[in-house]
PDB file of N, CA and C in Angstrom:
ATOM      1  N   UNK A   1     119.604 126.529  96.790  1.00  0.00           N
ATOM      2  CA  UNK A   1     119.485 125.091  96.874  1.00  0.00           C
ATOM      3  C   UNK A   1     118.645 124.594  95.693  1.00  0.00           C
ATOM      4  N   UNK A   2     118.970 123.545  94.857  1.00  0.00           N
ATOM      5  CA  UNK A   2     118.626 123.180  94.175  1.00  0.00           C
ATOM      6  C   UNK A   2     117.110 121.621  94.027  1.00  0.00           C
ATOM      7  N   UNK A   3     116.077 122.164  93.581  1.00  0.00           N
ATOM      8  CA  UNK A   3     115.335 120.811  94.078  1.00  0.00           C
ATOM      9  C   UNK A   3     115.435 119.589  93.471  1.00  0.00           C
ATOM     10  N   UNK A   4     115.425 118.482  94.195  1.00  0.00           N
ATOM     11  CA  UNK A   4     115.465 117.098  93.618  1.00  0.00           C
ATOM     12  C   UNK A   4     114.718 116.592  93.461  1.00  0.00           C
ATOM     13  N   UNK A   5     113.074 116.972  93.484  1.00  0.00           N
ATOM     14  CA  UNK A   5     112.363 115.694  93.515  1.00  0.00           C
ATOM     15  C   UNK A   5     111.539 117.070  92.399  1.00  0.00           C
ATOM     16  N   UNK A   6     110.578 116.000  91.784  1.00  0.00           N
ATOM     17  CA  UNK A   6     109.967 116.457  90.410  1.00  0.00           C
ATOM     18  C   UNK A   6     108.400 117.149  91.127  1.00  0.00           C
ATOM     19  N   UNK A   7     107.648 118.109  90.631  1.00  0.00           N
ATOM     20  CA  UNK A   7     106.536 118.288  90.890  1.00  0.00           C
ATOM     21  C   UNK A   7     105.748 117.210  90.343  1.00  0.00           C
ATOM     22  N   UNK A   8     104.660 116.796  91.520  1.00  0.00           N
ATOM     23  CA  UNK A   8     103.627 115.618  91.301  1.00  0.00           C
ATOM     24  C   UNK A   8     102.225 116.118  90.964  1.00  0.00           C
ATOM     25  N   UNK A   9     101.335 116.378  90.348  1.00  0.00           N
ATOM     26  CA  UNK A   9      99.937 116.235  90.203  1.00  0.00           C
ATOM     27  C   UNK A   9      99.380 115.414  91.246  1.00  0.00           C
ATOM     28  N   UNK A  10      98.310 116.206  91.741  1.00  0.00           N
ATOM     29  CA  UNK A  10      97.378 115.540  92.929  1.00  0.00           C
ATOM     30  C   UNK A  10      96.419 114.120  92.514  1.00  0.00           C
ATOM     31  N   UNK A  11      96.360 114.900  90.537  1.00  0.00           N
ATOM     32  CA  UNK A  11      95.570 113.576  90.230  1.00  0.00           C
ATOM     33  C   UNK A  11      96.805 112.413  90.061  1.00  0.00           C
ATOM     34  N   UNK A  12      98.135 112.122  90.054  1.00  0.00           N
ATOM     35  CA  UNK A  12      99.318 111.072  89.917  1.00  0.00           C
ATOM     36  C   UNK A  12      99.363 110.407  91.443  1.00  0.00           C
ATOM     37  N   UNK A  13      99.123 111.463  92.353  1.00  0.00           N
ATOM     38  CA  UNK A  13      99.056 110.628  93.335  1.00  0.00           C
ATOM     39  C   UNK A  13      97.563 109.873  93.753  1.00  0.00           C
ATOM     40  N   UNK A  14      96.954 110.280  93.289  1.00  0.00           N
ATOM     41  CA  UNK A  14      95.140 109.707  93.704  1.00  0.00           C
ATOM     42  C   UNK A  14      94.602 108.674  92.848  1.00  0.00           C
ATOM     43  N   UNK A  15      95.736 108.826  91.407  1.00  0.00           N
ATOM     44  CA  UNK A  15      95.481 107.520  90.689  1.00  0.00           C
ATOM     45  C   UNK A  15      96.352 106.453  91.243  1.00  0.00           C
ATOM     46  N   UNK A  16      97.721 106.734  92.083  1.00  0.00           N
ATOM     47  CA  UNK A  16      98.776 105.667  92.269  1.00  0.00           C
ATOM     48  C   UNK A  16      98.151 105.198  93.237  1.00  0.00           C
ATOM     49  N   UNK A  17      97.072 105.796  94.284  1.00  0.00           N
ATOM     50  CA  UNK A  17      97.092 105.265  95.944  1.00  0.00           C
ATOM     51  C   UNK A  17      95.952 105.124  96.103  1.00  0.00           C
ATOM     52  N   UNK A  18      94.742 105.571  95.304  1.00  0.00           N
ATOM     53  CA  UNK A  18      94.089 104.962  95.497  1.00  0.00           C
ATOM     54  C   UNK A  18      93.001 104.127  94.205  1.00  0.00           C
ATOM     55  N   UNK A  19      93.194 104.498  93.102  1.00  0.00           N
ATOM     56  CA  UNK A  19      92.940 103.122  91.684  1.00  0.00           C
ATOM     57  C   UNK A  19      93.743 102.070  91.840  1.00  0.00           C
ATOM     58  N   UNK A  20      95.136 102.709  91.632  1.00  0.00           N
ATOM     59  CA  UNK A  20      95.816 101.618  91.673  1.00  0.00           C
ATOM     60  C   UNK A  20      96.360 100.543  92.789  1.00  0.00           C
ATOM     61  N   UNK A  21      96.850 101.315  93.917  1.00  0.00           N
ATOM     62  CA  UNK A  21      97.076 101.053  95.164  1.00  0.00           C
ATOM     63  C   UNK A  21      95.671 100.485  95.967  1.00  0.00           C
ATOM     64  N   UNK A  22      94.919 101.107  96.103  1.00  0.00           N
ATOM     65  CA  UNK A  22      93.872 100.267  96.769  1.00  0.00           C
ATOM     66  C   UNK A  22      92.416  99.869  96.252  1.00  0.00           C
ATOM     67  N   UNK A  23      92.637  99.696  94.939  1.00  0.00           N
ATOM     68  CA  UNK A  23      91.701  99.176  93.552  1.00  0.00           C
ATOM     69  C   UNK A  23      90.177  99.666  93.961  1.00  0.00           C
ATOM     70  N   UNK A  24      90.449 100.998  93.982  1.00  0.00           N
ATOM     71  CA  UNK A  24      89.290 101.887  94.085  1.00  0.00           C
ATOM     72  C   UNK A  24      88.434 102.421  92.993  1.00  0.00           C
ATOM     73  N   UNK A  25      87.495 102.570  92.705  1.00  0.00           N
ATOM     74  CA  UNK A  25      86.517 102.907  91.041  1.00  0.00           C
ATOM     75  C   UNK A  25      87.006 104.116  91.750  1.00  0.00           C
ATOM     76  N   UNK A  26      86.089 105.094  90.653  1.00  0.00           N
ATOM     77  CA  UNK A  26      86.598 106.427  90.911  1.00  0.00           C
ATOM     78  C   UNK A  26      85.196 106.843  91.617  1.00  0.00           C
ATOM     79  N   UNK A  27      84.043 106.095  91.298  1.00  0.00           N
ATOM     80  CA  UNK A  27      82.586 106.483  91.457  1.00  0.00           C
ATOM     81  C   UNK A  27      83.015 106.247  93.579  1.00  0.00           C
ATOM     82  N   UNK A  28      83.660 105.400  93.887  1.00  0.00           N
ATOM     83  CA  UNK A  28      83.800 105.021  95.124  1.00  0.00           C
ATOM     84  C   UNK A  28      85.084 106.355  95.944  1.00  0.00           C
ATOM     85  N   UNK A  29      85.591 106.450  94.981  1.00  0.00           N
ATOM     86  CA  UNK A  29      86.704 107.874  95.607  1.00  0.00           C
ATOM     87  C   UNK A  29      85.870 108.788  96.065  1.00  0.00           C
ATOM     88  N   UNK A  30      84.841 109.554  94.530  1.00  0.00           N
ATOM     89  CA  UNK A  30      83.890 110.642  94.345  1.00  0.00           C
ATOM     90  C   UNK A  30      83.045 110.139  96.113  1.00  0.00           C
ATOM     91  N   UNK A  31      82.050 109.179  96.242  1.00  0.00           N
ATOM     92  CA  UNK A  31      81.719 109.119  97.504  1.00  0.00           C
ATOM     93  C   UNK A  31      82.599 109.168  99.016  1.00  0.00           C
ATOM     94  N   UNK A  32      83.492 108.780  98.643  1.00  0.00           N
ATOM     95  CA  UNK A  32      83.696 108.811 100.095  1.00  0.00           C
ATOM     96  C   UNK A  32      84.846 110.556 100.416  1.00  0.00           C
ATOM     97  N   UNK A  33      84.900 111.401  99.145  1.00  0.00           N
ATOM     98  CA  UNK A  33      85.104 112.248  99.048  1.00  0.00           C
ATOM     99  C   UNK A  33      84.234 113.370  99.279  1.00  0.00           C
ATOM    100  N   UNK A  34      83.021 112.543  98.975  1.00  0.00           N
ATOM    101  CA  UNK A  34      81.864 113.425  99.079  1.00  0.00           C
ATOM    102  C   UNK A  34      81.754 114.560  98.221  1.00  0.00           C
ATOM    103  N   UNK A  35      82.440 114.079  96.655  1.00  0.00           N
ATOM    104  CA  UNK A  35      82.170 115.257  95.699  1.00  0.00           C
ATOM    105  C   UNK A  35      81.628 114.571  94.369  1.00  0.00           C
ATOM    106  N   UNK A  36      81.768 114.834  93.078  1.00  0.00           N
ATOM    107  CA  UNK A  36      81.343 114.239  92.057  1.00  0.00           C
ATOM    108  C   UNK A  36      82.431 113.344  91.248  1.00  0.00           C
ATOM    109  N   UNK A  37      81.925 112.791  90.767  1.00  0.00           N
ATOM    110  CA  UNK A  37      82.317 111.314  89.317  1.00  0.00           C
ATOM    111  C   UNK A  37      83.119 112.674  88.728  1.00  0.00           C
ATOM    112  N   UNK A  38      82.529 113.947  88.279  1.00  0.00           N
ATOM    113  CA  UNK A  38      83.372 114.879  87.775  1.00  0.00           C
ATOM    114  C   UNK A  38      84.414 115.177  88.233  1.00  0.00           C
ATOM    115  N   UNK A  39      84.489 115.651  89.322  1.00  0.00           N
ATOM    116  CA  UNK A  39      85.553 116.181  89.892  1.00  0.00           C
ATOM    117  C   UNK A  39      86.729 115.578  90.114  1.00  0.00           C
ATOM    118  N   UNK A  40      86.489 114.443  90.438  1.00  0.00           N
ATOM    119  CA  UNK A  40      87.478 113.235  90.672  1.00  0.00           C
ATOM    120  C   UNK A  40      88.238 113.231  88.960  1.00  0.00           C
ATOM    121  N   UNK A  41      87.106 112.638  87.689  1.00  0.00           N
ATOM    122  CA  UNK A  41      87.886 112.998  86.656  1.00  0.00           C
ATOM    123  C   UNK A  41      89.054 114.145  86.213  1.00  0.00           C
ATOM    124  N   UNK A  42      88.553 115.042  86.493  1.00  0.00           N
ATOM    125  CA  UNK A  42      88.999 116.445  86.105  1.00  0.00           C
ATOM    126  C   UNK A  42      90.328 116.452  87.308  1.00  0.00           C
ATOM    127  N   UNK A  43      90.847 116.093  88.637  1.00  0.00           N
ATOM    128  CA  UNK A  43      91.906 115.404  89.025  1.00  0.00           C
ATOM    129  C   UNK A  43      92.662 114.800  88.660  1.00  0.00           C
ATOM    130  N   UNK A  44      91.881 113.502  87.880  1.00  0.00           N
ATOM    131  CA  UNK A  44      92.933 112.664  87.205  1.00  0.00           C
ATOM    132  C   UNK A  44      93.735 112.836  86.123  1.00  0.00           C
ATOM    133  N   UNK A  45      92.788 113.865  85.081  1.00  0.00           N
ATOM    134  CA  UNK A  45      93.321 114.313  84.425  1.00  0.00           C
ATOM    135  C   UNK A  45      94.010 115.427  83.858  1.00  0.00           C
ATOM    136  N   UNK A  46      94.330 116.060  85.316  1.00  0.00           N
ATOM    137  CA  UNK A  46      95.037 117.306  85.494  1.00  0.00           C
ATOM    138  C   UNK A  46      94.484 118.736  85.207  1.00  0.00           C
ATOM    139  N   UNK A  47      93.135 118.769  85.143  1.00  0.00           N
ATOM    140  CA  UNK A  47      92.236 119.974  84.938  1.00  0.00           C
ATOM    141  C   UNK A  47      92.386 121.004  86.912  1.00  0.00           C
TER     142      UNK A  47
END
């Protein structure tokens, strides 16, 4: 069987749903994630 849908990055979806989608800073993700301003970066940008 052949797949149809494309592999997504965790950081493509966390920038679509919640920066963009629910106009979240990232400093406000990192908290309520309960991890760092880093980590969240390094998500977004596919590290």
């Amino acid at each position: 069987m052949e797949r149809k849908m494309r592999n997504v990055h965790p950081g493509e979806i966390l920038k679509m749903e919640l920066i963009e989608g629910r106009r979240l800073s990232v400093n406000q993700i990192a908290e309520l994630l309960n991890t760092s301003i880093l980590d969240i970066f390094n998500v977004l940008n596919g590290y």
